[in-house]
PDB file of N, CA and C in Angstrom:
ATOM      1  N   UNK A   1      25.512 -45.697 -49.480  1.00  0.00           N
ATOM      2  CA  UNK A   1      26.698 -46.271 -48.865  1.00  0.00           C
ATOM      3  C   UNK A   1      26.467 -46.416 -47.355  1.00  0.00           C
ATOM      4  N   UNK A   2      26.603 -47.531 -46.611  1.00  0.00           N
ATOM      5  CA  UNK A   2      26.995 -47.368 -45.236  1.00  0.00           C
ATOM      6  C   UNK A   2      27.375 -46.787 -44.568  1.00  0.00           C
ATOM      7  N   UNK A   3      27.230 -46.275 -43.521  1.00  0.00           N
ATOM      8  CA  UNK A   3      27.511 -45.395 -42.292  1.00  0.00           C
ATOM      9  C   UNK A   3      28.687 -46.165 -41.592  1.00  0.00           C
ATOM     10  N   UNK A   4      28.491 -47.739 -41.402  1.00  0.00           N
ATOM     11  CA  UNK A   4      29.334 -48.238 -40.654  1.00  0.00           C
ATOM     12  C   UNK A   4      30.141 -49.611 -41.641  1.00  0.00           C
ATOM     13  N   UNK A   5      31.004 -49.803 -40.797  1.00  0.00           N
ATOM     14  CA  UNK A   5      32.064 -50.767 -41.259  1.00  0.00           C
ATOM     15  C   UNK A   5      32.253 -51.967 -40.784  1.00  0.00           C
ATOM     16  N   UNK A   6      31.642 -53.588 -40.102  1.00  0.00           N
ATOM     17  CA  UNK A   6      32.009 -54.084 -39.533  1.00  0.00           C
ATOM     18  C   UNK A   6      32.592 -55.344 -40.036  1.00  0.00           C
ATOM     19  N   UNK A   7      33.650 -54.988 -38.669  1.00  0.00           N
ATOM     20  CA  UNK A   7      34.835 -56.258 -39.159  1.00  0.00           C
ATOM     21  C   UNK A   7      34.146 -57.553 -38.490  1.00  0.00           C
ATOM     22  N   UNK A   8      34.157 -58.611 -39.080  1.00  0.00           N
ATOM     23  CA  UNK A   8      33.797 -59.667 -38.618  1.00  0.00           C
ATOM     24  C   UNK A   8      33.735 -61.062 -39.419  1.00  0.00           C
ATOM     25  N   UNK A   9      34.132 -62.262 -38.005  1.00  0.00           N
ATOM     26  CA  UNK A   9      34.684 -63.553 -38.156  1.00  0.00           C
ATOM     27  C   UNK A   9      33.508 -64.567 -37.960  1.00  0.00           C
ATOM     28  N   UNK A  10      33.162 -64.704 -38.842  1.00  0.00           N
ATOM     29  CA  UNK A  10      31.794 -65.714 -38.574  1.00  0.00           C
ATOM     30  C   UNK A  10      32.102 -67.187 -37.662  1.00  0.00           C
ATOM     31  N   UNK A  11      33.158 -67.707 -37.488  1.00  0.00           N
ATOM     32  CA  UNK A  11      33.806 -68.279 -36.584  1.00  0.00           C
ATOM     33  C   UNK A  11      34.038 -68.140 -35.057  1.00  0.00           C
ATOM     34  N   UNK A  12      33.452 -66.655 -34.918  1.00  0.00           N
ATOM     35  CA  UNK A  12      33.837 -66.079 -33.625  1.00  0.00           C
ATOM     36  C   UNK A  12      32.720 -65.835 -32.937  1.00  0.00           C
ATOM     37  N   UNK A  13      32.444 -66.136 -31.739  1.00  0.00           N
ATOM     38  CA  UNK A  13      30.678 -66.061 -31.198  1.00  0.00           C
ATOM     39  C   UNK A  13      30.504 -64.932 -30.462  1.00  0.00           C
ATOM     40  N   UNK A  14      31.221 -63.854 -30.190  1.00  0.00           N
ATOM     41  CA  UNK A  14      31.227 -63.108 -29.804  1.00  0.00           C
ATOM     42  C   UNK A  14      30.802 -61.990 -30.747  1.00  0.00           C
ATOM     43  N   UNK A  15      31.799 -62.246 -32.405  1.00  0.00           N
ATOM     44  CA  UNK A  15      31.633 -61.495 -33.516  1.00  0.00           C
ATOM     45  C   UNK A  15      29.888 -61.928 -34.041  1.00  0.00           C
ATOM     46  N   UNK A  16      29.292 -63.370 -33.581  1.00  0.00           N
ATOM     47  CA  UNK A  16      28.212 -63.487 -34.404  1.00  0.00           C
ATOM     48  C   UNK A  16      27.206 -62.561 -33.679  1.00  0.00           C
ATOM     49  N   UNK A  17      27.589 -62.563 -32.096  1.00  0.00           N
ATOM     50  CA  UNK A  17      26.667 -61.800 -31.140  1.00  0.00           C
ATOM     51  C   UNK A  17      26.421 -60.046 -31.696  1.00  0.00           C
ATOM     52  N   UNK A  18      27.392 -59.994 -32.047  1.00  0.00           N
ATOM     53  CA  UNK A  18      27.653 -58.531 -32.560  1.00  0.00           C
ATOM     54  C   UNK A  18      26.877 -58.190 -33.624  1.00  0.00           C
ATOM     55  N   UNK A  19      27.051 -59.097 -34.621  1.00  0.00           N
ATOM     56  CA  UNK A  19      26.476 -59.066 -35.976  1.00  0.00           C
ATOM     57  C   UNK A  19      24.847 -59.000 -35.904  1.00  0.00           C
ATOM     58  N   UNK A  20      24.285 -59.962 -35.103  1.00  0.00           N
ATOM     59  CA  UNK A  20      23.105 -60.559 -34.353  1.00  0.00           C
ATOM     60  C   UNK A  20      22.349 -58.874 -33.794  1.00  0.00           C
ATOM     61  N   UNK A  21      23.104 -58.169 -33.116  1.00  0.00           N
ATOM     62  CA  UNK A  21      22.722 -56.918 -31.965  1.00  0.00           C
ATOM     63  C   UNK A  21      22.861 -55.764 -33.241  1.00  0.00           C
ATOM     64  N   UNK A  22      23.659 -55.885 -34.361  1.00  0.00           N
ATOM     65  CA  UNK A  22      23.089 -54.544 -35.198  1.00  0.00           C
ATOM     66  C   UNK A  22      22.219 -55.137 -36.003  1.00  0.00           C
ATOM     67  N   UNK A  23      21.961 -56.252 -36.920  1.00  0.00           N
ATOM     68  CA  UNK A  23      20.818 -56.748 -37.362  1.00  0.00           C
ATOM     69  C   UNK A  23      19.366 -55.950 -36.783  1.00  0.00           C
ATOM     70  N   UNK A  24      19.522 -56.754 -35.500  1.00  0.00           N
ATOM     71  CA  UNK A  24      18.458 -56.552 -34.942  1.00  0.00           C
ATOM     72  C   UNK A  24      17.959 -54.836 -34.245  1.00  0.00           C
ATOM     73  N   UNK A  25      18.916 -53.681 -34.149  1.00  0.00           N
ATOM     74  CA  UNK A  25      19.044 -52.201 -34.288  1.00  0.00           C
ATOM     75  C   UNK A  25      19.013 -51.651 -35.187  1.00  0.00           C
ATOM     76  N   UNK A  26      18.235 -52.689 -36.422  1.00  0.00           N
ATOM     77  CA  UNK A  26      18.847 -51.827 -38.227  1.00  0.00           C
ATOM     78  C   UNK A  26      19.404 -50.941 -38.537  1.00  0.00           C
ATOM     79  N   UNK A  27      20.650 -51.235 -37.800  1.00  0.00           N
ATOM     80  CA  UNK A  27      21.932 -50.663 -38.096  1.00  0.00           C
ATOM     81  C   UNK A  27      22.356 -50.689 -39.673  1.00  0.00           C
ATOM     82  N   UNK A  28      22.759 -49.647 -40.490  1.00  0.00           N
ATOM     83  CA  UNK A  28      23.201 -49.566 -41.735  1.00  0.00           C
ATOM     84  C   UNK A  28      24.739 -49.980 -41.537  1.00  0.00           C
ATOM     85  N   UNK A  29      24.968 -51.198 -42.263  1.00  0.00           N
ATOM     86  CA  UNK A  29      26.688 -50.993 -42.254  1.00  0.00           C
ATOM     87  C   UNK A  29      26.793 -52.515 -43.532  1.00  0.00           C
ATOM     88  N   UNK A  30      28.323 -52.322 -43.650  1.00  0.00           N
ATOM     89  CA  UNK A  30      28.620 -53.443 -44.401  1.00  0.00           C
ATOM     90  C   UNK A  30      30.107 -54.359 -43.549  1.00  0.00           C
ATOM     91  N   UNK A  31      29.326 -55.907 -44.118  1.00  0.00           N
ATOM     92  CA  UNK A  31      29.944 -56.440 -42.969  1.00  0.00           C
ATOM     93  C   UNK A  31      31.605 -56.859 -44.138  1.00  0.00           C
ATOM     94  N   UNK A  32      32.501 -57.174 -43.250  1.00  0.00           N
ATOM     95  CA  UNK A  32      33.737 -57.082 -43.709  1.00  0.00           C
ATOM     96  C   UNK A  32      34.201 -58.492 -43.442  1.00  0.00           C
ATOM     97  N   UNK A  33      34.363 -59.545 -43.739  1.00  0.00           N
ATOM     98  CA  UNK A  33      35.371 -60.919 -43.405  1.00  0.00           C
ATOM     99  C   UNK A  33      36.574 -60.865 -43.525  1.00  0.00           C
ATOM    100  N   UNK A  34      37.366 -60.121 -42.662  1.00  0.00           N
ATOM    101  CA  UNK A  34      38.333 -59.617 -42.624  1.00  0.00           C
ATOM    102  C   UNK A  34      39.060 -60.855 -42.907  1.00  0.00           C
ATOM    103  N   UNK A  35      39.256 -61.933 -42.737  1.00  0.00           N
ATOM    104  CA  UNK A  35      40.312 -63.290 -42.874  1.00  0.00           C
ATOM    105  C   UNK A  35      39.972 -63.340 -44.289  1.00  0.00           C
ATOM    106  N   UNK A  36      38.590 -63.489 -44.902  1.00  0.00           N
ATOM    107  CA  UNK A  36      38.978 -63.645 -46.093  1.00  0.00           C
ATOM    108  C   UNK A  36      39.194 -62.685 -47.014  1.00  0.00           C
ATOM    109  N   UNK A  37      39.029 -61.634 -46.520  1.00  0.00           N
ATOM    110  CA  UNK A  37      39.279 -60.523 -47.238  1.00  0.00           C
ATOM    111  C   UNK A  37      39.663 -59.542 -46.357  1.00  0.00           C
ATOM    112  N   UNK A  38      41.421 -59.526 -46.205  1.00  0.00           N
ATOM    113  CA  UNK A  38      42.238 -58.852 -45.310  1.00  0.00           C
ATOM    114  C   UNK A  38      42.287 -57.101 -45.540  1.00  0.00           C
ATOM    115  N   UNK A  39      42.077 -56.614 -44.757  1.00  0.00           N
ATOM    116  CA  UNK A  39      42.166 -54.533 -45.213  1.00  0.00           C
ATOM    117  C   UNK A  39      43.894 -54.873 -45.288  1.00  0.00           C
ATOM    118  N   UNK A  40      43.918 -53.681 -46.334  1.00  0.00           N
ATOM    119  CA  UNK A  40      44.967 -53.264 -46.384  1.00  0.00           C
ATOM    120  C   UNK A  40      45.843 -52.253 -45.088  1.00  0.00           C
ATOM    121  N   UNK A  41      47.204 -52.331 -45.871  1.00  0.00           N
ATOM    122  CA  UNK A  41      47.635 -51.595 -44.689  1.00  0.00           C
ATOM    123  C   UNK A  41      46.936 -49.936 -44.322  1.00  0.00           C
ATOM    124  N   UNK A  42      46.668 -49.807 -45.383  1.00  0.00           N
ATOM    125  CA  UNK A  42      46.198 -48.375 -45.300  1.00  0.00           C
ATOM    126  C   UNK A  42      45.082 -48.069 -44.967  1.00  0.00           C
ATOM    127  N   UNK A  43      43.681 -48.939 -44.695  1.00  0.00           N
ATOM    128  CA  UNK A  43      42.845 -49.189 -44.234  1.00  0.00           C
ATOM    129  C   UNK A  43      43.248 -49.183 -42.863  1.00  0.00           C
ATOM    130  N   UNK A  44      43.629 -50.105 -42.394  1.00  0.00           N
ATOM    131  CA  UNK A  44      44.276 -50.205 -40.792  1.00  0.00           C
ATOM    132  C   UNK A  44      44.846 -49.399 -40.346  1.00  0.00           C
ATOM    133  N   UNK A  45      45.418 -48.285 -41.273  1.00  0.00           N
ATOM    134  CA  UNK A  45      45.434 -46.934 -40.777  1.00  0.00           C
ATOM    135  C   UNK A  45      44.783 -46.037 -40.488  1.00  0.00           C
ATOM    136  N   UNK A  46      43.944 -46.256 -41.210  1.00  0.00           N
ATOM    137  CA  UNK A  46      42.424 -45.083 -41.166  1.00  0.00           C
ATOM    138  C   UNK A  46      42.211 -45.855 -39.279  1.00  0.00           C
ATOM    139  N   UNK A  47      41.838 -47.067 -39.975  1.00  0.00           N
ATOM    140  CA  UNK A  47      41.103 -47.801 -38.690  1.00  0.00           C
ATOM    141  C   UNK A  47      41.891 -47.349 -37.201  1.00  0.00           C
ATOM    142  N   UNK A  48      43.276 -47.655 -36.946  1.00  0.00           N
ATOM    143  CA  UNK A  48      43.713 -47.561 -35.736  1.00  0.00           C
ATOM    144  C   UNK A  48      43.805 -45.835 -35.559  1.00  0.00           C
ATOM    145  N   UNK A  49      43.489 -45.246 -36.492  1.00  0.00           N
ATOM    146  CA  UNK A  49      43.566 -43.231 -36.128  1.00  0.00           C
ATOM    147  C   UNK A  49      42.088 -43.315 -35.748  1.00  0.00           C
ATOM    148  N   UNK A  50      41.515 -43.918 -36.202  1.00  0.00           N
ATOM    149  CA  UNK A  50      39.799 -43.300 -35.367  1.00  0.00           C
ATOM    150  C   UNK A  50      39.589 -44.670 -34.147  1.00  0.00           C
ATOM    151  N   UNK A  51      40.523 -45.350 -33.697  1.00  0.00           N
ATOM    152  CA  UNK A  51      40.047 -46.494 -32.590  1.00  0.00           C
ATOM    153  C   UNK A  51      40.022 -45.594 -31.150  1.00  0.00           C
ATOM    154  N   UNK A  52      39.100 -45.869 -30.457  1.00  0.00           N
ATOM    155  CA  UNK A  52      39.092 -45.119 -28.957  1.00  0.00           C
ATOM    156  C   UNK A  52      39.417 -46.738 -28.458  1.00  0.00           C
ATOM    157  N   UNK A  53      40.162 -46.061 -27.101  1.00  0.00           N
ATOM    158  CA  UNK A  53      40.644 -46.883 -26.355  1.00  0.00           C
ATOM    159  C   UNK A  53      41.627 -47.392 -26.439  1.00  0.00           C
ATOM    160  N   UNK A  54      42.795 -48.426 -26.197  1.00  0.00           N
ATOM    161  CA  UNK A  54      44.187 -48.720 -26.242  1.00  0.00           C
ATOM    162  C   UNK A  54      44.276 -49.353 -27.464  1.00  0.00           C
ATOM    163  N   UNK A  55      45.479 -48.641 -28.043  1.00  0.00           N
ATOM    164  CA  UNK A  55      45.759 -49.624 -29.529  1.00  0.00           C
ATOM    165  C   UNK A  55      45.526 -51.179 -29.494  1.00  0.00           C
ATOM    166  N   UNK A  56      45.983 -51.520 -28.462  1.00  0.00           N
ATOM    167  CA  UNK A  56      46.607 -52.914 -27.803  1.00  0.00           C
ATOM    168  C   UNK A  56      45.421 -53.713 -27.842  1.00  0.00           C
ATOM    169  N   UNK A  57      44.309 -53.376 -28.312  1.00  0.00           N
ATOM    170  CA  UNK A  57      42.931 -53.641 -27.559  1.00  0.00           C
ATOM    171  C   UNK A  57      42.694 -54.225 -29.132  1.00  0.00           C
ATOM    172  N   UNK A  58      43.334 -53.696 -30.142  1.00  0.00           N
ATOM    173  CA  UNK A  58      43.053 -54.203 -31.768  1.00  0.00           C
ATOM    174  C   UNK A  58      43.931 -55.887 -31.918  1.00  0.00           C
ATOM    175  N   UNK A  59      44.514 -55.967 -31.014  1.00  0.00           N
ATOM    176  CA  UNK A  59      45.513 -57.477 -31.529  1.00  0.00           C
ATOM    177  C   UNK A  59      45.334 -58.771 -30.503  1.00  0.00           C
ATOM    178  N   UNK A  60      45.426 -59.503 -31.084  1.00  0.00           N
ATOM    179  CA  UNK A  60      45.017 -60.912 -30.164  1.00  0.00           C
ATOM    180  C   UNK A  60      46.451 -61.261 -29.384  1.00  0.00           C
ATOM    181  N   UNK A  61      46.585 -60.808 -28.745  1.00  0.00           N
ATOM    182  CA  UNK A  61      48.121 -60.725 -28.141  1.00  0.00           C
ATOM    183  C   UNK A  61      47.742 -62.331 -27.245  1.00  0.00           C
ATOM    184  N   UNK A  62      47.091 -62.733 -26.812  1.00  0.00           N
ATOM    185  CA  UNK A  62      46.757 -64.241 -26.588  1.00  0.00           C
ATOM    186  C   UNK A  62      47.138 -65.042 -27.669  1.00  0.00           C
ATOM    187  N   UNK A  63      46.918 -64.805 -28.246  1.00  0.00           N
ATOM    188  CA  UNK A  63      46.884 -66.121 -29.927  1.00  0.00           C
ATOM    189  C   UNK A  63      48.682 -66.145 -29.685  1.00  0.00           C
ATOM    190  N   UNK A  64      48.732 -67.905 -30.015  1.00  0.00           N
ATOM    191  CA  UNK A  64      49.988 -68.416 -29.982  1.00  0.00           C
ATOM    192  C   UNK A  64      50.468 -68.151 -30.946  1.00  0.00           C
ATOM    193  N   UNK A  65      50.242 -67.592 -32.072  1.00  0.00           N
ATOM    194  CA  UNK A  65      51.588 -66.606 -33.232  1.00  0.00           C
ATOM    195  C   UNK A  65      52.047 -65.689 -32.746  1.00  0.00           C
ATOM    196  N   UNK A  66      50.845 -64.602 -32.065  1.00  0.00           N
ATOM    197  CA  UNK A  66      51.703 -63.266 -31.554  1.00  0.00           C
ATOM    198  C   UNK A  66      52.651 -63.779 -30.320  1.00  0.00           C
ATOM    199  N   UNK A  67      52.497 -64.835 -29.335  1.00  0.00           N
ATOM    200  CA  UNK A  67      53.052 -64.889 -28.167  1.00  0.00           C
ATOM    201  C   UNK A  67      54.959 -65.505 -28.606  1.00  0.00           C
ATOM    202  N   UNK A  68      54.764 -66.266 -29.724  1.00  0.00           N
ATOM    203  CA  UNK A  68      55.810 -66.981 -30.446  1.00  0.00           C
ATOM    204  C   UNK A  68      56.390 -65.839 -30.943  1.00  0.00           C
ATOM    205  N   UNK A  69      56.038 -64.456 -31.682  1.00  0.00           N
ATOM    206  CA  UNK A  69      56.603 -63.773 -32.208  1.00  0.00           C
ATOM    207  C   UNK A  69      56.029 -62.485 -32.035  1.00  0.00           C
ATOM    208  N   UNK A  70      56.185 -61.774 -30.862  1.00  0.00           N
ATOM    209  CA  UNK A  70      55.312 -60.683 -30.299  1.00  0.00           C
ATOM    210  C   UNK A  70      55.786 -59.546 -31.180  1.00  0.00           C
ATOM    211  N   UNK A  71      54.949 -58.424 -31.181  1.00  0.00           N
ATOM    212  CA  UNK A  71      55.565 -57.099 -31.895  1.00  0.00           C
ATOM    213  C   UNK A  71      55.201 -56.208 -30.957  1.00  0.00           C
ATOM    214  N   UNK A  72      55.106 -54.996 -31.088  1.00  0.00           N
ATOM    215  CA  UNK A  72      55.059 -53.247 -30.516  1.00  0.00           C
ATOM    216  C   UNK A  72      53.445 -53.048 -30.648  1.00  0.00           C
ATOM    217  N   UNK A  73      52.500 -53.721 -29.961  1.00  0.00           N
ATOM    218  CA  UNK A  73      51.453 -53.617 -30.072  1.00  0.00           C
ATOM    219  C   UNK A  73      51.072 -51.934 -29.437  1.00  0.00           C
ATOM    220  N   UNK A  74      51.851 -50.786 -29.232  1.00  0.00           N
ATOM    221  CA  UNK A  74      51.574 -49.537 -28.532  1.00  0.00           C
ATOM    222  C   UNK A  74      51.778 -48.654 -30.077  1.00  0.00           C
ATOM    223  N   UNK A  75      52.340 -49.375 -31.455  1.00  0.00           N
ATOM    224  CA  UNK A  75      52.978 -48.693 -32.303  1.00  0.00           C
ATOM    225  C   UNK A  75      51.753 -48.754 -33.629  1.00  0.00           C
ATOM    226  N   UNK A  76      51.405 -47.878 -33.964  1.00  0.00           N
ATOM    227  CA  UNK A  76      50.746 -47.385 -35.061  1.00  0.00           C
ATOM    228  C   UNK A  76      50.631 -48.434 -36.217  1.00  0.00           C
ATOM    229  N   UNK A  77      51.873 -48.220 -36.453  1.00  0.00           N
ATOM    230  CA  UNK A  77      52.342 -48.289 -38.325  1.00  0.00           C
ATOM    231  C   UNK A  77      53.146 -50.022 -37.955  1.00  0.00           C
ATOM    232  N   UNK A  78      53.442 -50.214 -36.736  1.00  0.00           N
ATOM    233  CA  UNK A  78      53.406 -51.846 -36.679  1.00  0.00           C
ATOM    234  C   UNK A  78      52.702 -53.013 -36.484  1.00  0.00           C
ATOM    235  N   UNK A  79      51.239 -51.991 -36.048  1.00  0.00           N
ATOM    236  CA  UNK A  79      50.496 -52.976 -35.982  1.00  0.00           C
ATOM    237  C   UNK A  79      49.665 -53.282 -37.285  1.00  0.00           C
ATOM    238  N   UNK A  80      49.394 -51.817 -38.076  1.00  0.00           N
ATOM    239  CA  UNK A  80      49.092 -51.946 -39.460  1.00  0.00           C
ATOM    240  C   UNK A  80      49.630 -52.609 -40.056  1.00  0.00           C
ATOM    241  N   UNK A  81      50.890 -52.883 -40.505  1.00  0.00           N
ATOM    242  CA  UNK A  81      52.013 -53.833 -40.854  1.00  0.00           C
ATOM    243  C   UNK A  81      51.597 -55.594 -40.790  1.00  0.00           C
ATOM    244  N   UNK A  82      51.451 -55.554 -39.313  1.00  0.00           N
ATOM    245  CA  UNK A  82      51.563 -56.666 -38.695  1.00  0.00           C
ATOM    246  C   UNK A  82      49.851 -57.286 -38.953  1.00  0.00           C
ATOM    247  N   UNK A  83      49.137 -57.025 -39.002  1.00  0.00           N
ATOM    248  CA  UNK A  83      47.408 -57.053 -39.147  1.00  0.00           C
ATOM    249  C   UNK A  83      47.155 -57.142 -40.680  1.00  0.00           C
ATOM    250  N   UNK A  84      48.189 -56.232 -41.522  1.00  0.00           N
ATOM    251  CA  UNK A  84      47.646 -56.548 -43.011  1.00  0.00           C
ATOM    252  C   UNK A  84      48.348 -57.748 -43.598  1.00  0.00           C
ATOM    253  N   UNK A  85      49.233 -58.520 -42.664  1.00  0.00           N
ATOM    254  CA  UNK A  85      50.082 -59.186 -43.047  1.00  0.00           C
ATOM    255  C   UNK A  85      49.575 -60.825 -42.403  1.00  0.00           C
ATOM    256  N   UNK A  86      48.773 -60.815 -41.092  1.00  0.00           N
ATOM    257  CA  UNK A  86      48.397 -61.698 -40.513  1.00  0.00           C
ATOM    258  C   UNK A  86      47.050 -61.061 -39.860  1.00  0.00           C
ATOM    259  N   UNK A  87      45.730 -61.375 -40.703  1.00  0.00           N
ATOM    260  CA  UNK A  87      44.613 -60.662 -40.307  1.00  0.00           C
ATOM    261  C   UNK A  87      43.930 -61.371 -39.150  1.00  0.00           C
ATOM    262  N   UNK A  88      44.276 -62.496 -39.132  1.00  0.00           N
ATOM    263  CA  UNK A  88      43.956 -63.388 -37.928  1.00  0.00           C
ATOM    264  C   UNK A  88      44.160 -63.046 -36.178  1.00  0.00           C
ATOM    265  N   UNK A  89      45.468 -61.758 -36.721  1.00  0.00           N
ATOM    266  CA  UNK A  89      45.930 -61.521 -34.779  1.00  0.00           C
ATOM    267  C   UNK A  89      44.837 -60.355 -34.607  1.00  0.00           C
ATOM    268  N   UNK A  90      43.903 -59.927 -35.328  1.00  0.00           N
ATOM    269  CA  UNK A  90      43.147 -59.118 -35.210  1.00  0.00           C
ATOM    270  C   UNK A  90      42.268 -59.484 -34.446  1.00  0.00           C
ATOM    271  N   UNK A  91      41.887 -58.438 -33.129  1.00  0.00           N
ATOM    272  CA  UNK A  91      40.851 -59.040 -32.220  1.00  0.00           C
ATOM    273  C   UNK A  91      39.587 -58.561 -33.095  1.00  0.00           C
ATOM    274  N   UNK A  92      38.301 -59.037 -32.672  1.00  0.00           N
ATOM    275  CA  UNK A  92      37.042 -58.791 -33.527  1.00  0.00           C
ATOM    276  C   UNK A  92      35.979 -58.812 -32.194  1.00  0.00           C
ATOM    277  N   UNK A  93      34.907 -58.528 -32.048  1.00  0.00           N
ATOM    278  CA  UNK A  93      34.562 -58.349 -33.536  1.00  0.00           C
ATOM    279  C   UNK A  93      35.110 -56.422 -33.071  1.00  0.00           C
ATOM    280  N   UNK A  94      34.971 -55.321 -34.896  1.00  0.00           N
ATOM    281  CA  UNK A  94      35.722 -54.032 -34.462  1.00  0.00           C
ATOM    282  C   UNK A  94      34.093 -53.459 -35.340  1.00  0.00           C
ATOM    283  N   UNK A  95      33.969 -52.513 -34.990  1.00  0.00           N
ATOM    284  CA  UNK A  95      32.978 -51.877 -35.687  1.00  0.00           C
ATOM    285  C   UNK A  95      33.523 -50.153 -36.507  1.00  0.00           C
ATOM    286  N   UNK A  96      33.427 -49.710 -36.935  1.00  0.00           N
ATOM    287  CA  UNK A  96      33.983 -48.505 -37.661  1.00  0.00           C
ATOM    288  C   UNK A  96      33.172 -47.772 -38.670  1.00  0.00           C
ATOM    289  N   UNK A  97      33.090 -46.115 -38.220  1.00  0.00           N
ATOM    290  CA  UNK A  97      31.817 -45.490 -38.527  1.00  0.00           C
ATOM    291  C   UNK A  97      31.929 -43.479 -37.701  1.00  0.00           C
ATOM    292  N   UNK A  98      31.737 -43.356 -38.548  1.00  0.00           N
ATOM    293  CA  UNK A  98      31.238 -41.735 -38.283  1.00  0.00           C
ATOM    294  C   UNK A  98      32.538 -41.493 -37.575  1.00  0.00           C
ATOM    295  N   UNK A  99      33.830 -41.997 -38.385  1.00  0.00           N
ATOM    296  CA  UNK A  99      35.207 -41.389 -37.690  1.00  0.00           C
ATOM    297  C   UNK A  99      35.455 -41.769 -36.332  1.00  0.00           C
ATOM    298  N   UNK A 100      35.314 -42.645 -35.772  1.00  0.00           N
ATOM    299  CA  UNK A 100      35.397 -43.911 -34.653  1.00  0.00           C
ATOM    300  C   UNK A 100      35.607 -45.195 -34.466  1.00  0.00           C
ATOM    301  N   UNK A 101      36.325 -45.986 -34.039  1.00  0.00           N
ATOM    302  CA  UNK A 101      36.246 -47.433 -34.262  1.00  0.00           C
ATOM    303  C   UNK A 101      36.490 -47.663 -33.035  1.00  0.00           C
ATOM    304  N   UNK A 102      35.245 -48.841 -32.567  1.00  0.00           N
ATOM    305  CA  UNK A 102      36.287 -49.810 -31.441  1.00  0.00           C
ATOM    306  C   UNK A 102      35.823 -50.942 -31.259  1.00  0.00           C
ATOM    307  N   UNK A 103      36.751 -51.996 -30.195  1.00  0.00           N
ATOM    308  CA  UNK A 103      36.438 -53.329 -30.699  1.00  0.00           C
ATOM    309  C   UNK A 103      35.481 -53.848 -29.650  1.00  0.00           C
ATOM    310  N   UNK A 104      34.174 -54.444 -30.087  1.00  0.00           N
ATOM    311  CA  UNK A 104      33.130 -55.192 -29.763  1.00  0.00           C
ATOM    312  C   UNK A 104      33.303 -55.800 -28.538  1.00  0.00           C
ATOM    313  N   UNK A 105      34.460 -55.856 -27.675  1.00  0.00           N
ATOM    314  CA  UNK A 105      35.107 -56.717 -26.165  1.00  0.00           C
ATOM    315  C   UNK A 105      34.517 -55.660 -25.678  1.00  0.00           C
ATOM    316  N   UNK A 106      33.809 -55.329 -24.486  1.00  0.00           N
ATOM    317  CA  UNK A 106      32.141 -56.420 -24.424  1.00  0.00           C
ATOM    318  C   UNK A 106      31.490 -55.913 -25.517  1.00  0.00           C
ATOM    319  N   UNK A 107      30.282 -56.094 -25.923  1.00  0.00           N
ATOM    320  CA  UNK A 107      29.476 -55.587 -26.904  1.00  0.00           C
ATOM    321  C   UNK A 107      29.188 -53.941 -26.598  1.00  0.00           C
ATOM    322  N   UNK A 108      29.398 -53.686 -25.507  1.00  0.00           N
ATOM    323  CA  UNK A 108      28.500 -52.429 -24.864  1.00  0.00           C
ATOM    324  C   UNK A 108      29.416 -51.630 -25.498  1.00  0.00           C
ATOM    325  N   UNK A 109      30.778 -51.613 -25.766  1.00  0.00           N
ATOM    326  CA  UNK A 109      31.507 -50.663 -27.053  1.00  0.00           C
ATOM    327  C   UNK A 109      31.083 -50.434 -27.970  1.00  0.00           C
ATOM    328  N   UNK A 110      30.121 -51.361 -28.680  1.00  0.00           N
ATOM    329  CA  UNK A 110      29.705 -51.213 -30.025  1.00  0.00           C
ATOM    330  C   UNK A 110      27.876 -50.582 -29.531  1.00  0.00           C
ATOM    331  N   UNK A 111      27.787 -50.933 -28.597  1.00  0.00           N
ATOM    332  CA  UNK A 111      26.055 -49.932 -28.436  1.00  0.00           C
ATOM    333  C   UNK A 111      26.276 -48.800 -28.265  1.00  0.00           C
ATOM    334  N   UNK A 112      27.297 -48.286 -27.419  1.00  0.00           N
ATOM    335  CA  UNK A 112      28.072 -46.913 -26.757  1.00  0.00           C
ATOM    336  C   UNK A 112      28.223 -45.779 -28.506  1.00  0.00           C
ATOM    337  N   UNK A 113      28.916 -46.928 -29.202  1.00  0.00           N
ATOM    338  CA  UNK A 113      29.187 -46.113 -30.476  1.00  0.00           C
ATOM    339  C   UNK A 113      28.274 -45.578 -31.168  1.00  0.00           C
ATOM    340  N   UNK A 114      27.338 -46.235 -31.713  1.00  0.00           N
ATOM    341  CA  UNK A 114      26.072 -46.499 -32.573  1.00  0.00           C
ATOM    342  C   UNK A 114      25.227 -45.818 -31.876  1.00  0.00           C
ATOM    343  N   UNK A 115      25.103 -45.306 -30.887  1.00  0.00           N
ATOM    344  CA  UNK A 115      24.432 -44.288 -29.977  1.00  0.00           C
ATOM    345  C   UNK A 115      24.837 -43.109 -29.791  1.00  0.00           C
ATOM    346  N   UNK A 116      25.911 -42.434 -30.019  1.00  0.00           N
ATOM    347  CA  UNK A 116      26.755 -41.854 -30.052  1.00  0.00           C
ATOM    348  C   UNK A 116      26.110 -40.664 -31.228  1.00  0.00           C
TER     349      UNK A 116
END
């Protein structure tokens, strides 16, 4: 089984950069397409209890759905809610592993981890 978890949008060049930098660290993990295959809410629970750094840092609070219809991005169990319900406001790329998660904005989060 994998060590790590990564969420990622093959659409997203930041997420491919990511994908690209553990490839190439033969990093053990399994990759996740979170849009097409959304975590549950209870997943996103696990996920936001082991995220370092600001909850706020998991949601695309830019993207014109959240700005049209903002939520409690400081709140736990609303953003789980809100993420298993619209996997798209999810910022990416997120990596998750050895009881830690955080999101790939810059990449050096995800080397920091995996080094760790």
């Amino acid at each position: 089984m994998s060590s790590w978890k990564f969420y990622h949008n093959p659409n997203c060049s930041k997420s491919r950069e990511a994908l690209a930098f553990l490839e190439t660290e033969a990093v053990d993990f399994k990759t996740v397409e979170y849009i097409k295959y959304p975590p549950s809410r209870d997943e996103l629970r696990e996920l936001i209890a082991q995220m370092t750094g600001p909850l706020s840092a998991l949601v695309r609070t830019k993207d014109v759905e959240f700005t049209a219809a903002p939520f409690d991005v400081n709140s736990a169990e609303e953003v789980a809610l809100r993420l298993s319900e619209k996997p798209h406001l999810m910022e990416r790329p997120v990596l998750q592993g050895k009881g830690k998660a955080v999101v790939g904005r810059p990449l050096e989060n995800i080397k920091e981890l995996i080094k760790k």
